[in-house]
Protein backbone atom coordinates (compact mmCIF):
# COMPACT_ATOMS: atom_id res chain seq x y z
CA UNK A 1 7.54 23.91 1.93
CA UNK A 2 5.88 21.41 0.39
CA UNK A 3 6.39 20.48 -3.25
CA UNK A 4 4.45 21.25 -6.92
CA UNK A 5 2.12 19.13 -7.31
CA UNK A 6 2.58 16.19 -9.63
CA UNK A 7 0.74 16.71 -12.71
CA UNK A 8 0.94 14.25 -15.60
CA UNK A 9 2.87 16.85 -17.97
CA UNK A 10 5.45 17.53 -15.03
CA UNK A 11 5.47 13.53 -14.37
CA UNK A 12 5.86 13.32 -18.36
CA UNK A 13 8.60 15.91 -18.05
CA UNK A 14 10.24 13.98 -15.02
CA UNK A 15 10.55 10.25 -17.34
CA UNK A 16 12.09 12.32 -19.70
CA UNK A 17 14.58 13.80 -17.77
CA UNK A 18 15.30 10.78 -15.83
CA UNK A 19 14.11 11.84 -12.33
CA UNK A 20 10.87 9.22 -12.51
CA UNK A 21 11.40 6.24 -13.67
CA UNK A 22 8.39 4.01 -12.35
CA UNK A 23 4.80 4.68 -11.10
CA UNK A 24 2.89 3.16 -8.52
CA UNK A 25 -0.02 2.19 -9.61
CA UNK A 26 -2.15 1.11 -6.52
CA UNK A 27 -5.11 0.40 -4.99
CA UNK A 28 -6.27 0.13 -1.43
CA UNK A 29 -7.40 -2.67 0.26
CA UNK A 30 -10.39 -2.43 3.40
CA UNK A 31 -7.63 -1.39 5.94
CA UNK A 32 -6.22 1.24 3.56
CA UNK A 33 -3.17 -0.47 2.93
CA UNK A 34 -1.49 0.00 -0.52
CA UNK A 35 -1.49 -2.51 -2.95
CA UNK A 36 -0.62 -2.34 -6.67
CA UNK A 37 2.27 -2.33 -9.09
CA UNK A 38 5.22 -0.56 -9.98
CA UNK A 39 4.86 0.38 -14.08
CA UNK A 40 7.63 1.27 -15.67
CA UNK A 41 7.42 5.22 -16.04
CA UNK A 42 7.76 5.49 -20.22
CA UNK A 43 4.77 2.76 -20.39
CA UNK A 44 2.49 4.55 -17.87
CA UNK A 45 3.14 7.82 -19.49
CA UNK A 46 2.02 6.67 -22.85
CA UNK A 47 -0.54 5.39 -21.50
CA UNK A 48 -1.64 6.82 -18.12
CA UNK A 49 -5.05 5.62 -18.24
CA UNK A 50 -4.32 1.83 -18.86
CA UNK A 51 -6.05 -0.76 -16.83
CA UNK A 52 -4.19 -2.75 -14.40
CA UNK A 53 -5.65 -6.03 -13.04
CA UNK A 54 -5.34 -7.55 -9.96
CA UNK A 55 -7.60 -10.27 -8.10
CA UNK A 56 -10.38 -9.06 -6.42
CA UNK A 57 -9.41 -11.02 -3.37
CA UNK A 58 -7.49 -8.02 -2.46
CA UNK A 59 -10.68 -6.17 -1.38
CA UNK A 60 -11.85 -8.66 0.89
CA UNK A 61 -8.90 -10.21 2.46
CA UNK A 62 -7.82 -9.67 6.18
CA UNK A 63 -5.27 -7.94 7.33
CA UNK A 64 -2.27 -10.87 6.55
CA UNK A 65 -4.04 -10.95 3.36
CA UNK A 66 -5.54 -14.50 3.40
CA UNK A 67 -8.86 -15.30 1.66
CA UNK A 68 -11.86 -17.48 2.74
CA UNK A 69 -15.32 -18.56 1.64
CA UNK A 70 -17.82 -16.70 3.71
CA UNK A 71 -17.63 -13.48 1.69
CA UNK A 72 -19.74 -12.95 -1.09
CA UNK A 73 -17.86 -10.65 -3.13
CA UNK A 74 -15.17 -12.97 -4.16
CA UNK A 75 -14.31 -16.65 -2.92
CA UNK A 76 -13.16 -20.18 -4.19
CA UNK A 77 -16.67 -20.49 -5.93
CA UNK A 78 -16.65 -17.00 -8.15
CA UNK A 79 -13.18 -17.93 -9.24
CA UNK A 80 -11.33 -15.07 -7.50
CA UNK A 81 -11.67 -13.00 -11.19
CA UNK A 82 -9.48 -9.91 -12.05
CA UNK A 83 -10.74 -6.37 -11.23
CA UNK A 84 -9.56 -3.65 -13.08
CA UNK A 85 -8.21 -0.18 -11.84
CA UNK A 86 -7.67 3.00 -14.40
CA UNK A 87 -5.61 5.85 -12.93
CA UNK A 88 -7.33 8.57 -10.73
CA UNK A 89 -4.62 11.65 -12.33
CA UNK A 90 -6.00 13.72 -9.75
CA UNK A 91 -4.35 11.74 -7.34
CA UNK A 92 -0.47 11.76 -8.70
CA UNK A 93 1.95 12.87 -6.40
CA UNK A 94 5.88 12.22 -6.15
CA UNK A 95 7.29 9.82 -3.68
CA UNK A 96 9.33 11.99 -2.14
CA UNK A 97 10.29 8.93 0.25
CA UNK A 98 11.86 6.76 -2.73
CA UNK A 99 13.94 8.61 -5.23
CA UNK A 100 12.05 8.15 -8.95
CA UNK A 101 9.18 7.08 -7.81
CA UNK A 102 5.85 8.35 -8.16
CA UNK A 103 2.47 7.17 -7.13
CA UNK A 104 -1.53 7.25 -8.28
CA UNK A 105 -4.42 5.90 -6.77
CA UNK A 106 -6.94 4.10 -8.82
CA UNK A 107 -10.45 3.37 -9.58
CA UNK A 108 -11.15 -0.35 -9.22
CA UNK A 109 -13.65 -1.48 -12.00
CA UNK A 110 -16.01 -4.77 -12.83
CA UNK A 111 -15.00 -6.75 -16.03
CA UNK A 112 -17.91 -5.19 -16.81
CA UNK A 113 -16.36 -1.26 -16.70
CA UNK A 114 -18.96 -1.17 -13.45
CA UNK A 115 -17.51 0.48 -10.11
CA UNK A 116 -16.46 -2.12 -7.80
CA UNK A 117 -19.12 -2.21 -4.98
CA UNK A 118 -16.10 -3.09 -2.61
CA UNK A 119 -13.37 -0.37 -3.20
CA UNK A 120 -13.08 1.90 -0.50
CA UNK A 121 -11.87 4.67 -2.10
CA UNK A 122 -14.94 4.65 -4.71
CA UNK A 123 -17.51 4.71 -1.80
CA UNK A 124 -16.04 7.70 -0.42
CA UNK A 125 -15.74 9.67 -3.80
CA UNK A 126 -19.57 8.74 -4.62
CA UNK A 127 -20.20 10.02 -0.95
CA UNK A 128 -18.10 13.05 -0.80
CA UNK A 129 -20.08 14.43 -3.90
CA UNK A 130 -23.47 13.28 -3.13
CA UNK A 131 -23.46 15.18 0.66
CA UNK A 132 -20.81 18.20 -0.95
CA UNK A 133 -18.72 17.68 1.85
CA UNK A 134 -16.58 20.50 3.29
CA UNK A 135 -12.42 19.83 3.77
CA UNK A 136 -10.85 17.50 6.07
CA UNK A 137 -8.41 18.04 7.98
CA UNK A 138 -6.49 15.02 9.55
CA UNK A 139 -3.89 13.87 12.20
CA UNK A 140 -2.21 10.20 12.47
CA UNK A 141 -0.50 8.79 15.21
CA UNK A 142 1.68 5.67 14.48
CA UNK A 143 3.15 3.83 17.16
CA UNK A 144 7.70 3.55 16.34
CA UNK A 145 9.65 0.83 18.47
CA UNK A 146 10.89 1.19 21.89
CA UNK A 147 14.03 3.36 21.57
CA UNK A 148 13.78 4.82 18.53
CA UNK A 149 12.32 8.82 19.72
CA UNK A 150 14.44 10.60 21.93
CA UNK A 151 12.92 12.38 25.07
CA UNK A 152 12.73 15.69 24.92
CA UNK A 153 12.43 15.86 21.37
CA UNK A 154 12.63 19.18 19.55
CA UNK A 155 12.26 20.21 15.60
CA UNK A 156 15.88 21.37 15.37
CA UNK A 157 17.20 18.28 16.70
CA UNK A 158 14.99 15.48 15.51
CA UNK A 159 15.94 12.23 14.39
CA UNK A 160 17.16 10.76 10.95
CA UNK A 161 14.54 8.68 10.67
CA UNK A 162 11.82 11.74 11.72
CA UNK A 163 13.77 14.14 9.22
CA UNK A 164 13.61 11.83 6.82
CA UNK A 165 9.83 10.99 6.92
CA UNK A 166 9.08 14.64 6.90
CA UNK A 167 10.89 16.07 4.10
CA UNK A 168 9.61 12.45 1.90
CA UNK A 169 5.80 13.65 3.24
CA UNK A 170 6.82 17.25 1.90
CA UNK A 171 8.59 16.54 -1.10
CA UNK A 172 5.61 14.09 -2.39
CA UNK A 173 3.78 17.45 -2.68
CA UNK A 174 1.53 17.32 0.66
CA UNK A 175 0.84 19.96 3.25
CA UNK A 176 2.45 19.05 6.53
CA UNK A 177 0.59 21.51 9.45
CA UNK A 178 3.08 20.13 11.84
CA UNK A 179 5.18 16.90 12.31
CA UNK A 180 6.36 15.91 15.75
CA UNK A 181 6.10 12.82 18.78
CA UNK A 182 5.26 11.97 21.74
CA UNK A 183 8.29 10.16 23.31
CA UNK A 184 6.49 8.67 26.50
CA UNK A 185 4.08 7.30 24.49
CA UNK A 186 6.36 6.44 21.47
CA UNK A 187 3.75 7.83 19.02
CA UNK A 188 4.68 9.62 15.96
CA UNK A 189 2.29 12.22 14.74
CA UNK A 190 1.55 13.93 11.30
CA UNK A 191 -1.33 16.49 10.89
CA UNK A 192 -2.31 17.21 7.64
CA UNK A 193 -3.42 20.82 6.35
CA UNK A 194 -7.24 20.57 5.25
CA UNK A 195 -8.43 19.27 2.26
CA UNK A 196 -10.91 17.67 0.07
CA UNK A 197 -12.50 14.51 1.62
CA UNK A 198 -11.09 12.26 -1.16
CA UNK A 199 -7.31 13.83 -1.20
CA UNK A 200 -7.33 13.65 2.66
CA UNK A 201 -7.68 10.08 2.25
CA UNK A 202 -5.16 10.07 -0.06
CA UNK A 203 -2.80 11.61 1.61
CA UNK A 204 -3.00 9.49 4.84
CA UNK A 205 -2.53 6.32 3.26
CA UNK A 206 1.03 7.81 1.57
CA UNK A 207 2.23 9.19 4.77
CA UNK A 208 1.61 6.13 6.67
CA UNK A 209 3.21 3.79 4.07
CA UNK A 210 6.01 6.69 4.02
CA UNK A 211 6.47 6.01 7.55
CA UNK A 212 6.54 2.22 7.23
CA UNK A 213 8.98 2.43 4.33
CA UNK A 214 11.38 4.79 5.76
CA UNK A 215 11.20 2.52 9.18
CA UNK A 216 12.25 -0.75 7.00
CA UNK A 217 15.41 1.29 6.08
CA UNK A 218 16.25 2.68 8.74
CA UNK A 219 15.14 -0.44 10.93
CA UNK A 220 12.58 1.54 12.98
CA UNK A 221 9.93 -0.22 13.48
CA UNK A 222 6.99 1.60 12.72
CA UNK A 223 3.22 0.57 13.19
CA UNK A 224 -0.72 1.64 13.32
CA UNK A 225 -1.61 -0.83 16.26
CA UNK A 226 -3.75 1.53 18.95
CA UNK A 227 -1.39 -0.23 21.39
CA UNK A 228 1.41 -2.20 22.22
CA UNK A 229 0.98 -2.92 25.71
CA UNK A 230 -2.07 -2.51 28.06
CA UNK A 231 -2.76 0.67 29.96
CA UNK A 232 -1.45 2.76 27.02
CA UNK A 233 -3.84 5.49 25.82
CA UNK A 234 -3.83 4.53 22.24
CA UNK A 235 -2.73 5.74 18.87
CA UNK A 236 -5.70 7.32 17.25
CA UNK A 237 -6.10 9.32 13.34
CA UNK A 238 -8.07 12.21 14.12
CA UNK A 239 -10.50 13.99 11.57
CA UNK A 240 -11.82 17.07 11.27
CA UNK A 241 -14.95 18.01 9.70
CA UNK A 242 -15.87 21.94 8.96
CA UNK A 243 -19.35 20.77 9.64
CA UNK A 244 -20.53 20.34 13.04
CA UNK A 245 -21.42 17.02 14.31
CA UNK A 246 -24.65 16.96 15.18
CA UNK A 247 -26.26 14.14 18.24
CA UNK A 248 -28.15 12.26 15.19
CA UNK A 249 -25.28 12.59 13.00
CA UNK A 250 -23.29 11.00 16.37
CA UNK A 251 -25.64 8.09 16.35
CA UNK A 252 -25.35 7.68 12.89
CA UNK A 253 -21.80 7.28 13.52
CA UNK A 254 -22.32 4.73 17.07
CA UNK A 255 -24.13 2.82 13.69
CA UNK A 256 -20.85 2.69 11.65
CA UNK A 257 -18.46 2.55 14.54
CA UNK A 258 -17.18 -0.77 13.25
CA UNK A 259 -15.64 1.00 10.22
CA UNK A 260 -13.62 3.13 11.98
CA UNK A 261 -12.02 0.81 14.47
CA UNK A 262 -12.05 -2.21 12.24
CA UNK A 263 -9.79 -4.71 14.55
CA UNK A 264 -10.44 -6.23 17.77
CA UNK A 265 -7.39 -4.25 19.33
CA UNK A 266 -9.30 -0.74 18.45
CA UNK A 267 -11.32 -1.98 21.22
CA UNK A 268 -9.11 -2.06 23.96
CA UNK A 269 -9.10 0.86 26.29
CA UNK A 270 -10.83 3.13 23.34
CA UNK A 271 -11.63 6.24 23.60
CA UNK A 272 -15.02 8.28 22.82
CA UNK A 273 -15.92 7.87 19.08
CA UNK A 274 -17.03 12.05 18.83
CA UNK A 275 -16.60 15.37 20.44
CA UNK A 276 -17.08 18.57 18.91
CA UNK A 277 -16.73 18.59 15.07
CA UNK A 278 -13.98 15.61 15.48
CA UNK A 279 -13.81 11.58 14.78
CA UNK A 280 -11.32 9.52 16.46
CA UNK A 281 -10.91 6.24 14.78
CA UNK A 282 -8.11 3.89 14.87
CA UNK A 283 -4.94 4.48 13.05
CA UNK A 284 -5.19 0.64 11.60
CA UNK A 285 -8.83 1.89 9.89
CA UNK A 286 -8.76 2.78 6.43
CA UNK A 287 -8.74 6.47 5.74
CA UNK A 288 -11.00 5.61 3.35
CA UNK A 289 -13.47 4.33 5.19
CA UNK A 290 -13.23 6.31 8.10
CA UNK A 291 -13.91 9.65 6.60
CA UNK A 292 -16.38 7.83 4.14
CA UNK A 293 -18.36 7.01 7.71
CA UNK A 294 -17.69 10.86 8.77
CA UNK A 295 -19.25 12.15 5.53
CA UNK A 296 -22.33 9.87 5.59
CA UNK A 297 -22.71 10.82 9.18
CA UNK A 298 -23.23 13.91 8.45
CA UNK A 299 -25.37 14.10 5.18
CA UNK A 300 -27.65 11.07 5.73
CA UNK A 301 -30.93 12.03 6.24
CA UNK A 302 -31.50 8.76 7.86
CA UNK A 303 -32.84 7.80 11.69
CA UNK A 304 -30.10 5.99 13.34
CA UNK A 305 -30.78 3.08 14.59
CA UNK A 306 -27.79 3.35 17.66
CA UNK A 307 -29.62 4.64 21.29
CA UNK A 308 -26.05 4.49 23.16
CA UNK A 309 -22.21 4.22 22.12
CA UNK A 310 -20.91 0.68 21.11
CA UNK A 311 -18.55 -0.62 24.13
CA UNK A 312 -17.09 -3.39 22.45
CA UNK A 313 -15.87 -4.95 19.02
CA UNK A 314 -18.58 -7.21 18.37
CA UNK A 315 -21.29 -5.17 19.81
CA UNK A 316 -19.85 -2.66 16.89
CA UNK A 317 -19.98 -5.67 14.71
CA UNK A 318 -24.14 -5.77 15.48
CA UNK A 319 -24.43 -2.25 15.57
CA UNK A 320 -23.27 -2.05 11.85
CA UNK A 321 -25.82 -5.37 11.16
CA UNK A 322 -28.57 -3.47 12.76
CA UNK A 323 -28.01 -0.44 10.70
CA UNK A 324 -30.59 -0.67 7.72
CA UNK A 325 -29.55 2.77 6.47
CA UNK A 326 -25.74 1.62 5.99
CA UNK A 327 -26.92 -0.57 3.56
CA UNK A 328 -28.72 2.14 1.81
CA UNK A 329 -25.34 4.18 1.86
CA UNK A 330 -22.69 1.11 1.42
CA UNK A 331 -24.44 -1.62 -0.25
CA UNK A 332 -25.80 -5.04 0.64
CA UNK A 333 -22.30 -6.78 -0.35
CA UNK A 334 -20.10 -4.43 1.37
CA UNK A 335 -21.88 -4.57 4.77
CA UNK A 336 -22.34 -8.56 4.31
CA UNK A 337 -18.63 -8.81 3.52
CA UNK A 338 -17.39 -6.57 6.03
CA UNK A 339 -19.70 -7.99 8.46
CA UNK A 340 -17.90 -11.39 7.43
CA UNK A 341 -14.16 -10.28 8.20
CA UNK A 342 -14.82 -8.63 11.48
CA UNK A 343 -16.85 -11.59 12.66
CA UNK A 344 -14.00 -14.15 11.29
CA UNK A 345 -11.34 -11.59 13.03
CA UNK A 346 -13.54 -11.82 16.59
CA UNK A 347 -13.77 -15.52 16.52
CA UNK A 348 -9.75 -15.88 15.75
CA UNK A 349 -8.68 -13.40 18.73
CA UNK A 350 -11.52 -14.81 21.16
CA UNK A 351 -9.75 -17.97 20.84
CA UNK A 352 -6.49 -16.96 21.19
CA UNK A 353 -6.61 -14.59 23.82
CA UNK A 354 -7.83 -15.15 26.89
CA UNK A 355 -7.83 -11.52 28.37
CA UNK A 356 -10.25 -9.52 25.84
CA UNK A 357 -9.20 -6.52 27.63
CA UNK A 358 -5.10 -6.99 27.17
CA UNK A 359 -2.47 -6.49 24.70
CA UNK A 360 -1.19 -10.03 24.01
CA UNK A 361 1.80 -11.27 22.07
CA UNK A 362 -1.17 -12.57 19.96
CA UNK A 363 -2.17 -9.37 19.09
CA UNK A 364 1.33 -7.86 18.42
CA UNK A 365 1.77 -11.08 16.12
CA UNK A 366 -1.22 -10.42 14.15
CA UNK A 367 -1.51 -6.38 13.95
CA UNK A 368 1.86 -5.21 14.05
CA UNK A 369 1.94 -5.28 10.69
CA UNK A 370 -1.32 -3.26 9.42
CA UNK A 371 0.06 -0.17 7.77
């Protein structure tokens, strides 16, 4: 059963009795992984609403983090300035994974007290209340290293490392529908009970840095990459929408493919965007941004501009360009600036891999660790 959920009285209660003794503060940068700081647990419970700053690189770096110039957002000639993230308290929960540890998601702010036009999480709050979208309910596949899921694999007799991710996933307070993997295809799988848009998120991003955590321990190796060799059928994060998806709402997605398989690799042997009232995007997309592109789907009232399915990464890329409603939705910067890293991430892999169509040691090098 999963756990109370973390309120700031019980997380007040928990630094006085010892059992919480930091907070991660964190944001999430455009691939959903968690970035932030641990605050000591006294200091963030006097003050659980305190700003944190952090460079606003962090929204518009790749996935090894580095920075470059061609983004407008931030670069060498705004000065890289601090953002500034206050505390979403809805968002608390334990880390069940790490003993006295708890962790919050943020809202990432202007020096000006303005909502950052690049945080992914904020888009998908100001989307999930302007359409009043229904619950989510979500699955993620992660890929774990050769060897480390038994064949044959059954709840009573799972792993350490599996028993271990699910009762940290439980005891941080979320809703586990089932927890279990597919040994052929070494792919781990969590599917997560419905829930509001924004928690969904939420809740994906902790259980996949859960899994990552647990993995460095127990020296599993543990990652979102689609693939790891060629031929595979990939790793995927399914969502669920209560609302059906309709064929413009479909297009409107074909528009925004590019935020739900974000990397090259997502392109490799992928699988139909849509069927029924379900998105499959890659498990290396942000949760964020995927279900952000789920709920616009659905409640723009916009004409998409897509007449077939993208086939490729950089015909995603143009897809996304082409899309003048996205910009309505996302913003001018955002689409520019995503627009930017997918276009720098194309060039790198096209000239380091010679097969587009392949898993290379290139890839593996440069995705294995997104998550």
């Amino acid at each position: 059963m999963p756990r109370e959920r973390l309120t700031l009285d019980l997380l007040r209660g928990g630094v006085e009795d010892g059992s919480i003794d930091n907070v991660r503060v964190c944001i999430a940068d455009h691939y959903g992984m968690l970035r932030g700081r641990r605050v000591v647990g006294e200091v963030f419970a006097d003050d659980p609403q305190g700003l944190q700053a952090y460079c606003d690189g962090a929204l518009v770096w790749d996935v090894h983090c580095d920075i470059f110039e061609s983004t407008d957002y931030s670069n060498f000639r705004t000065g890289y300035p601090d953002v500034f993230a206050r505390a979403d308290l809805d968002s608390l929960i334990h880390c069940g994974w790490s003993p006295g540890s708890a962790l919050v998601m943020t809202e990432v702010l202007t020096p000006h007290g303005e909502r950052s036009p690049l945080d992914p999480r904020g888009l998908l709050r100001i989307f999930a209340e302007q359409t009043e979208a229904g619950p989510i309910a979500a699955s993620l596949e992660l890929r774990a290293g050769e060897g480390a899921l038994a064949p044959g694999w059954q709840a009573s007799d799972a792993p350490a490392f599996a028993q271990r991710w699910r009762e940290g996933i439980e005891r941080s307070g979320i809703e586990l529908e089932e927890l279990g993997w597919d040994s052929a295809r070494s792919v781990l799988r969590a599917d997560i009970a419905p829930t509001t848009p924004l928690a969904a998120a939420d809740q994906l991003v902790a259980v996949r840095s859960a899994a990552r955590e647990i993995g460095l321990v127990d020296g599993v190796t543990v990652t979102a990459m689609p693939l790891l060799a060629t031929g595979q059928p990939p790793a995927r994060m399914l969502l669920r929408s209560d609302q059906a998806i309709g064929n413009e709402a479909r297009a409107r997605l074909d528009d925004i493919a590019l935020l739900c398989r974000p990397l090259p690799l997502d392109w490799v042997g992928a699988e139909p965007l849509t069927g029924g009232n379900q998105l499959c995007a890659s498990p290396q997309a942000s949760p964020y941004l995927a279900i952000a592109a789920l709920v616009s789907a659905i409640g723009a009232l916009h004409t998409a501009t897509a007449q077939q399915s993208p086939n490729s990464y950089s015909e995603a890329a143009d897809y996304f360009d082409a899309a003048d409603w996205s910009r309505e939705w996302f913003g001018e910067m955002f689409v520019h600036d995503t627009l930017e890293l997918a276009r720098r991430e194309a060039t790198m892999r096209d000239d380091a891999v010679s097969d587009a169509e392949k898993v290379s040691p290139w890839d593996t090098d440069r995705y294995g660790e997104v998550g």
